[in-house]
Protein backbone atom coordinates (compact mmCIF):
# COMPACT_ATOMS: atom_id res chain seq x y z
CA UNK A 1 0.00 0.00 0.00
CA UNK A 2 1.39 3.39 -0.55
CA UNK A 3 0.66 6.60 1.06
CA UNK A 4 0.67 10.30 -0.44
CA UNK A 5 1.15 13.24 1.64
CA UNK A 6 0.50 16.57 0.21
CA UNK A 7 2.21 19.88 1.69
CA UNK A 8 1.04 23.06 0.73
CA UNK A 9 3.29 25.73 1.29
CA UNK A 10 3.97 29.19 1.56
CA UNK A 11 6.47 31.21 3.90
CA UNK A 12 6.78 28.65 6.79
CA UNK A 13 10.10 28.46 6.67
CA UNK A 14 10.09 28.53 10.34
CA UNK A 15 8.22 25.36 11.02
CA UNK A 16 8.37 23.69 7.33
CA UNK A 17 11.65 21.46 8.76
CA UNK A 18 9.62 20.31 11.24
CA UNK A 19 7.19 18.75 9.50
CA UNK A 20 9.21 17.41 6.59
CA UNK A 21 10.81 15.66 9.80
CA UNK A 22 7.97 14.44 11.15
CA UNK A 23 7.11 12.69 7.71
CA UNK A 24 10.40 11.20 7.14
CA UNK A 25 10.37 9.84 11.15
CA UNK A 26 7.18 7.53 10.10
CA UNK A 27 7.83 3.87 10.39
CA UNK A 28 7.37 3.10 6.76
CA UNK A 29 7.71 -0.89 7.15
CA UNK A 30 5.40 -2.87 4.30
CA UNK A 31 4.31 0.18 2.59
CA UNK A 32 5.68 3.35 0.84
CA UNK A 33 5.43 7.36 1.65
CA UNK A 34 5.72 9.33 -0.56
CA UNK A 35 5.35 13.06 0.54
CA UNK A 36 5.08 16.07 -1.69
CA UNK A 37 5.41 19.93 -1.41
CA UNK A 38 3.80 22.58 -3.44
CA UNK A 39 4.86 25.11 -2.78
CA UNK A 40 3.40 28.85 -3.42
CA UNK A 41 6.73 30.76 -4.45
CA UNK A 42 8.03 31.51 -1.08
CA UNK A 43 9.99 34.51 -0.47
CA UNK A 44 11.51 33.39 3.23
CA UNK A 45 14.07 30.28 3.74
CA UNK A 46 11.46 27.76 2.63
CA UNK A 47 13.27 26.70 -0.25
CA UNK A 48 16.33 27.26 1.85
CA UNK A 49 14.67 23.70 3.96
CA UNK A 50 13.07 22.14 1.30
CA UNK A 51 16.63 21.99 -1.19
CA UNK A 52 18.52 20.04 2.20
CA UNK A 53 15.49 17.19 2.31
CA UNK A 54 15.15 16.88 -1.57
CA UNK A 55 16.47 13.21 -0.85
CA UNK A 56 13.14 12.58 0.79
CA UNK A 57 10.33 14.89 -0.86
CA UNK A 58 9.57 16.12 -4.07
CA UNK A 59 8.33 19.72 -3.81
CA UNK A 60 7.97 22.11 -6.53
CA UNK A 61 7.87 26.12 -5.86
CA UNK A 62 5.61 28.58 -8.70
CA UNK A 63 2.83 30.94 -7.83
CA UNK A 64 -0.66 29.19 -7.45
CA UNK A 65 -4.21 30.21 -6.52
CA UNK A 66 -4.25 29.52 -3.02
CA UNK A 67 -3.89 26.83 -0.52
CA UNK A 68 -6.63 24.64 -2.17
CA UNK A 69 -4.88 24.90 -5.48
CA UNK A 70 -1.71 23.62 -4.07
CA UNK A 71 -3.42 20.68 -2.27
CA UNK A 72 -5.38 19.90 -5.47
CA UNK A 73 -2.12 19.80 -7.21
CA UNK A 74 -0.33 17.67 -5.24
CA UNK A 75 -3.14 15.14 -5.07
CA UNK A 76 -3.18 15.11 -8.90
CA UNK A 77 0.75 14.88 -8.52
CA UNK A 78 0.54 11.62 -6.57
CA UNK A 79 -0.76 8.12 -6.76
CA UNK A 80 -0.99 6.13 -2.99
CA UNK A 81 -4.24 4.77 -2.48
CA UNK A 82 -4.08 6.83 0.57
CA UNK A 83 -4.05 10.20 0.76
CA UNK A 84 -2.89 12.73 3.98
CA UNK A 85 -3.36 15.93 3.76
CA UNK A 86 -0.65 17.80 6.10
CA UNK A 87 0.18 22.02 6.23
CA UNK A 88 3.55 23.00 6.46
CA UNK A 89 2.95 24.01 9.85
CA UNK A 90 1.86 20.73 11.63
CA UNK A 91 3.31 17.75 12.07
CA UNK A 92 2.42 13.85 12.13
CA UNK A 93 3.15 11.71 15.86
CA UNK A 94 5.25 9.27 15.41
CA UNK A 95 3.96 5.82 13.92
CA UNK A 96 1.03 8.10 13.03
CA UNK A 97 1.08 6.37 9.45
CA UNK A 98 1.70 3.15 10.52
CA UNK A 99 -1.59 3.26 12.29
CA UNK A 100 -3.74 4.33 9.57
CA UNK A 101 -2.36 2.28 6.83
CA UNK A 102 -3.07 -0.54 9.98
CA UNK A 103 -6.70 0.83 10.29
CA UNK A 104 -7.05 0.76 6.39
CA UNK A 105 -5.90 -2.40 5.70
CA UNK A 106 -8.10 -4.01 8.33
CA UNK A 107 -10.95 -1.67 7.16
CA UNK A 108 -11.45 -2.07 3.60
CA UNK A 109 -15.10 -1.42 3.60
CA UNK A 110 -13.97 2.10 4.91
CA UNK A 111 -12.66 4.88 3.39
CA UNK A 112 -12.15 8.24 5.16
CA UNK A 113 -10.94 8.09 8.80
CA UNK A 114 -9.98 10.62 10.89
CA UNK A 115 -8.26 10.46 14.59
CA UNK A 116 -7.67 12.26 17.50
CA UNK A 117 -4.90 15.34 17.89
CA UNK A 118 -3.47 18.48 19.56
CA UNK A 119 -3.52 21.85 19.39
CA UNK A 120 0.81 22.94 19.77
CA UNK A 121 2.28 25.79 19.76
CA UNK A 122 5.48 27.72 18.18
CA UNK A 123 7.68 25.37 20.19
CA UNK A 124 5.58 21.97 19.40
CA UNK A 125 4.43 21.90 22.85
CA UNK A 126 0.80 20.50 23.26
CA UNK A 127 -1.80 23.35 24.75
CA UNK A 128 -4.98 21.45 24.64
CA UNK A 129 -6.25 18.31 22.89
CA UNK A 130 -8.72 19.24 19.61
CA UNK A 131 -12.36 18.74 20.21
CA UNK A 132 -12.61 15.90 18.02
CA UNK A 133 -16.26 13.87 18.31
CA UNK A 134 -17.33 10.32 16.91
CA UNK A 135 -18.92 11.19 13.27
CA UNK A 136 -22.34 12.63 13.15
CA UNK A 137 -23.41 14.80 9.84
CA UNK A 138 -25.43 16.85 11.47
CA UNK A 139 -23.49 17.95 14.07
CA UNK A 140 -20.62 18.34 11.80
CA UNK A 141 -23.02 21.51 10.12
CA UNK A 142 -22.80 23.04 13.64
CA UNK A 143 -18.92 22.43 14.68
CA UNK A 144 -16.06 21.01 12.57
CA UNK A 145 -15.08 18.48 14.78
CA UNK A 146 -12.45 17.06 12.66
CA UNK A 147 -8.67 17.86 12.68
CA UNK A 148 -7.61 18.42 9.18
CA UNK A 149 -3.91 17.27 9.68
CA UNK A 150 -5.51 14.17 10.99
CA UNK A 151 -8.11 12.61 8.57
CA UNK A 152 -7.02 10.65 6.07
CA UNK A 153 -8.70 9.36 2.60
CA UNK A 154 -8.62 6.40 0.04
CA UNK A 155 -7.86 8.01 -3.45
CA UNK A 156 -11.49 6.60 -5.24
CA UNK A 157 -12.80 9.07 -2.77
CA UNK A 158 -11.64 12.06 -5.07
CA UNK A 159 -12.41 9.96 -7.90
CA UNK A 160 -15.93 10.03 -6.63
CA UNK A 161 -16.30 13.30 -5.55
CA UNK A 162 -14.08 15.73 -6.73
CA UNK A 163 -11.07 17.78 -5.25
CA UNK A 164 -11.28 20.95 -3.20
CA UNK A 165 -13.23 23.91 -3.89
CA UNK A 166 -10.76 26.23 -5.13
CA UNK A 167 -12.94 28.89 -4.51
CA UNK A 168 -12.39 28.72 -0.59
CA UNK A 169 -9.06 30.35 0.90
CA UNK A 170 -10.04 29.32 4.48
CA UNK A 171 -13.25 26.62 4.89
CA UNK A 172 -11.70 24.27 2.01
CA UNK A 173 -11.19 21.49 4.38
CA UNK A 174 -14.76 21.89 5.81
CA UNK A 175 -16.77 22.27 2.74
CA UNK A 176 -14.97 19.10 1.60
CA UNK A 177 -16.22 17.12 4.64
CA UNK A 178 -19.60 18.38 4.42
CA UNK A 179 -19.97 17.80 0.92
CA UNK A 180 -19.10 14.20 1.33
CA UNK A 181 -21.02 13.84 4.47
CA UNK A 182 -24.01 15.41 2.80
CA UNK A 183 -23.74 12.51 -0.34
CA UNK A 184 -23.41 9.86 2.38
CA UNK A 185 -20.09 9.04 2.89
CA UNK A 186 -19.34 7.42 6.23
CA UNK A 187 -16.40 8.87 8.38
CA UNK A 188 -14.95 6.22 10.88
CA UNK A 189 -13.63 7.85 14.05
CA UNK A 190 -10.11 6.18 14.51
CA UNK A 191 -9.68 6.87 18.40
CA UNK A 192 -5.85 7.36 17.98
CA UNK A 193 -3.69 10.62 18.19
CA UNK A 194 -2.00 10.94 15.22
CA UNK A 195 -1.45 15.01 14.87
CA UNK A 196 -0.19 18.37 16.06
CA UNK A 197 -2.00 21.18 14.60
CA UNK A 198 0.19 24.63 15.40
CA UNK A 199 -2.44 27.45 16.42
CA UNK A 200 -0.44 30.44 16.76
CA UNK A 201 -1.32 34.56 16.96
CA UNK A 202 -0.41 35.19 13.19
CA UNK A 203 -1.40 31.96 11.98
CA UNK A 204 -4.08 31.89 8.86
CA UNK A 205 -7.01 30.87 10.69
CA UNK A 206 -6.59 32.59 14.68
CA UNK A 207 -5.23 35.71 11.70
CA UNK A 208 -8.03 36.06 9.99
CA UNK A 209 -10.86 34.91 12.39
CA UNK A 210 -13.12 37.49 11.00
CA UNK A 211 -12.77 36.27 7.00
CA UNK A 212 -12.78 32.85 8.54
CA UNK A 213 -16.17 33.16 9.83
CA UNK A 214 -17.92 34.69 6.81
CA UNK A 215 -16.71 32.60 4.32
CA UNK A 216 -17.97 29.41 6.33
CA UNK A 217 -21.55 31.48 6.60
CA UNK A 218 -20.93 31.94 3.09
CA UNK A 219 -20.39 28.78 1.97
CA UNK A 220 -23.17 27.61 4.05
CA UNK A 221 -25.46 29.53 2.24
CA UNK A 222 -24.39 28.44 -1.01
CA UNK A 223 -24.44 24.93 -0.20
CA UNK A 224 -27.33 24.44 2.07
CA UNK A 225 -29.28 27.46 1.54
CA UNK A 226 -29.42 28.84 4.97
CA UNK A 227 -26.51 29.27 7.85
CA UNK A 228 -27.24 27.64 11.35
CA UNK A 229 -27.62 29.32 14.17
CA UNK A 230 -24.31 28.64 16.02
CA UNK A 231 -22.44 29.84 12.81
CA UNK A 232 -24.31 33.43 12.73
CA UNK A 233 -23.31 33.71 16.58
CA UNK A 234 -19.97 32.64 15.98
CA UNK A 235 -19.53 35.53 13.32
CA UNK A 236 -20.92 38.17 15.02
CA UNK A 237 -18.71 36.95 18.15
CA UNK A 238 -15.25 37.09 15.83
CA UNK A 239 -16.18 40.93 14.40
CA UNK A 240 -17.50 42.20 17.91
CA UNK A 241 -13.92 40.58 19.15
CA UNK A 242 -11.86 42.45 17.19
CA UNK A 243 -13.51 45.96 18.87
CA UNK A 244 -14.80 45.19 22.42
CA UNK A 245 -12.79 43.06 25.28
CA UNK A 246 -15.51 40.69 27.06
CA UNK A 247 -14.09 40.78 30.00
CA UNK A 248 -13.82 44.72 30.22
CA UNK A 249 -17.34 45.49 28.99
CA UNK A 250 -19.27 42.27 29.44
CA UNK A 251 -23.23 44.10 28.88
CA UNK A 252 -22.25 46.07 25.86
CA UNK A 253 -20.08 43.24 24.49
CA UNK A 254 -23.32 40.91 24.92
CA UNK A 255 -25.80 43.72 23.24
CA UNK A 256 -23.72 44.17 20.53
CA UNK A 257 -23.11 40.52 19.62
CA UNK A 258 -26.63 39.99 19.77
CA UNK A 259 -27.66 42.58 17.81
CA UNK A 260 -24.64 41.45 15.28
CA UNK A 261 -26.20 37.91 15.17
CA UNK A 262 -29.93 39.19 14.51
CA UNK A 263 -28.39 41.02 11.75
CA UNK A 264 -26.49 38.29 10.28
CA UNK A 265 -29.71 35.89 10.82
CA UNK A 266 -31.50 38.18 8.42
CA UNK A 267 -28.78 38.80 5.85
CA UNK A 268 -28.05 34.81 5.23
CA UNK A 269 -31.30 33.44 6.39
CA UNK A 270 -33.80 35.95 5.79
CA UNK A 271 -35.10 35.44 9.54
CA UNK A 272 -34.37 35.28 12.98
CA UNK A 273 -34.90 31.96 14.24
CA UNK A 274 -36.73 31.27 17.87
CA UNK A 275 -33.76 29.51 19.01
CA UNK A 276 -31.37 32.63 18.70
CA UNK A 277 -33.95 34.41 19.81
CA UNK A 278 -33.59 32.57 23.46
CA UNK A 279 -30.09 32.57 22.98
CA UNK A 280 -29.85 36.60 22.84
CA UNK A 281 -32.47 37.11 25.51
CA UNK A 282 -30.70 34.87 28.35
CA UNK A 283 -27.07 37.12 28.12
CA UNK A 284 -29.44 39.66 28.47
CA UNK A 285 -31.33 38.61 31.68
CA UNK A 286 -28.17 37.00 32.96
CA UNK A 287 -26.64 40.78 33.83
């Protein structure tokens, strides 16, 4: 069996070694890795890091459309049966791969899996565990419970469905699993932790929390035709954020966000469901 993991890049040249490492560190016994880099056209030491493992990974750097381009690219590059999907940020645990060729093998009726992992930090220590959840479509619409660095996919699933909405510069991961959850596809929880995801002040998504948020309401709208409720909360929550400190004005803070979330109910849904509603009227009563 043979395994491809794609690497999209751009400017990490700070944490890219590490997670070339922790690819190279798997225990590849009775089946292959190959791991790939696209890379964006990086302007940092990126290429600096990538030219010392060139043993070990092909990688390619040219300007490209975005981090859903360069994924889609190196799928299309590649030809395991499995496919990982890994930023140039995170990093795999060791014997991560071992365990989900394992799971795979054992588990041919199945083919998307995704396991446990971390949040880490600049210095790869561990802050908190990632709330990951046994599968459940529906809940999935109201919280992406599901680790990107840590799912993992037989290729006739992109032969089935497609590759990632290029569209997307920040839900791409997201759409993809609701789009397959919404044509059926089963995800198997693999209890096992298999990845660091680095969370970080300047990071893409704790950077852009704001964008983040609308294009997932977005994208919800397009696809489903309406954004739930905990979505429009969360949105109005990020833009209030980025103004008012909680802590330091905890009334106005809870007006405001309220008033933010009936707005957004009525731009993307076109109504203010009862439920949000109650939700805006107890941080209200609470004070």
């Amino acid at each position: 069996m043979k395994v491809s993991i794609i690497t999209p890049s751009y400017n990490q040249g700070r944490f890219i070694e590490r997670t070339l490492q922790s690819v190279a560190r798997q225990n590849a016994s009775g089946f292959e890795i190959e791991h790939v880099v696209f890379d964006g056209g990086s302007t940092d030491n990126t290429l600096d890091v990538l030219r010392r493992y060139s043993s070990s990974v092909r990688w390619v750097s040219k300007m490209d459309n975005g981090q859903a381009d360069a994924v889609n690219q190196g799928i299309r590059a590649t030809d395991g049966e499995i496919i990982g999907w890994l930023n140039s940020d995170d990093i795999y645990y060791l014997g991560a791969i071992a365990k989900v060729v394992n799971f795979f093998q054992t588990h041919p009726q199945i083919d998307i899996i995704y396991g446990m992992a971390d949040h880490i930090d600049e210095e790869d220590h561990t802050f908190e565990s990632y709330p990951t959840e046994p599968w459940n479509f529906e809940r999935l619409k109201k919280v992406c419970f599901i680790c990107q660095p840590a799912l993992f996919f037989r290729r006739k699933v992109v032969e089935s469905y497609g590759l990632l909405d290029e569209s997307l510069s920040y839900c791409m991961d997201y759409e993809y699993w609701l789009r397959l959850g919404r044509a059926g596809v089963f995800f198997e929880f693999f209890e096992a932790r298999l990845a660091g995801s680095r969370m970080y002040a300047d990071n893409k998504t704790l950077g852009s929390r704001v964008k983040v948020h609308k294009e997932i309401a977005k994208m919800f709208k397009d696809r489903f035709g309406s954004v739930p409720d905990r979505w429009l909360i969360g949105c109005a929550k990020a833009v209030v954020g980025t103004k008012l400190d909680r802590d330091k004005a905890p009334i106005s803070y809870d007006i405001i966000v309220g008033s933010m979330t009936v707005f957004y109910s009525i731009f993307w849904n076109k109504n203010v469901s009862l439920a949000v509603i109650k939700r805006i009227m107890g941080w209200i009563f609470r004070h």
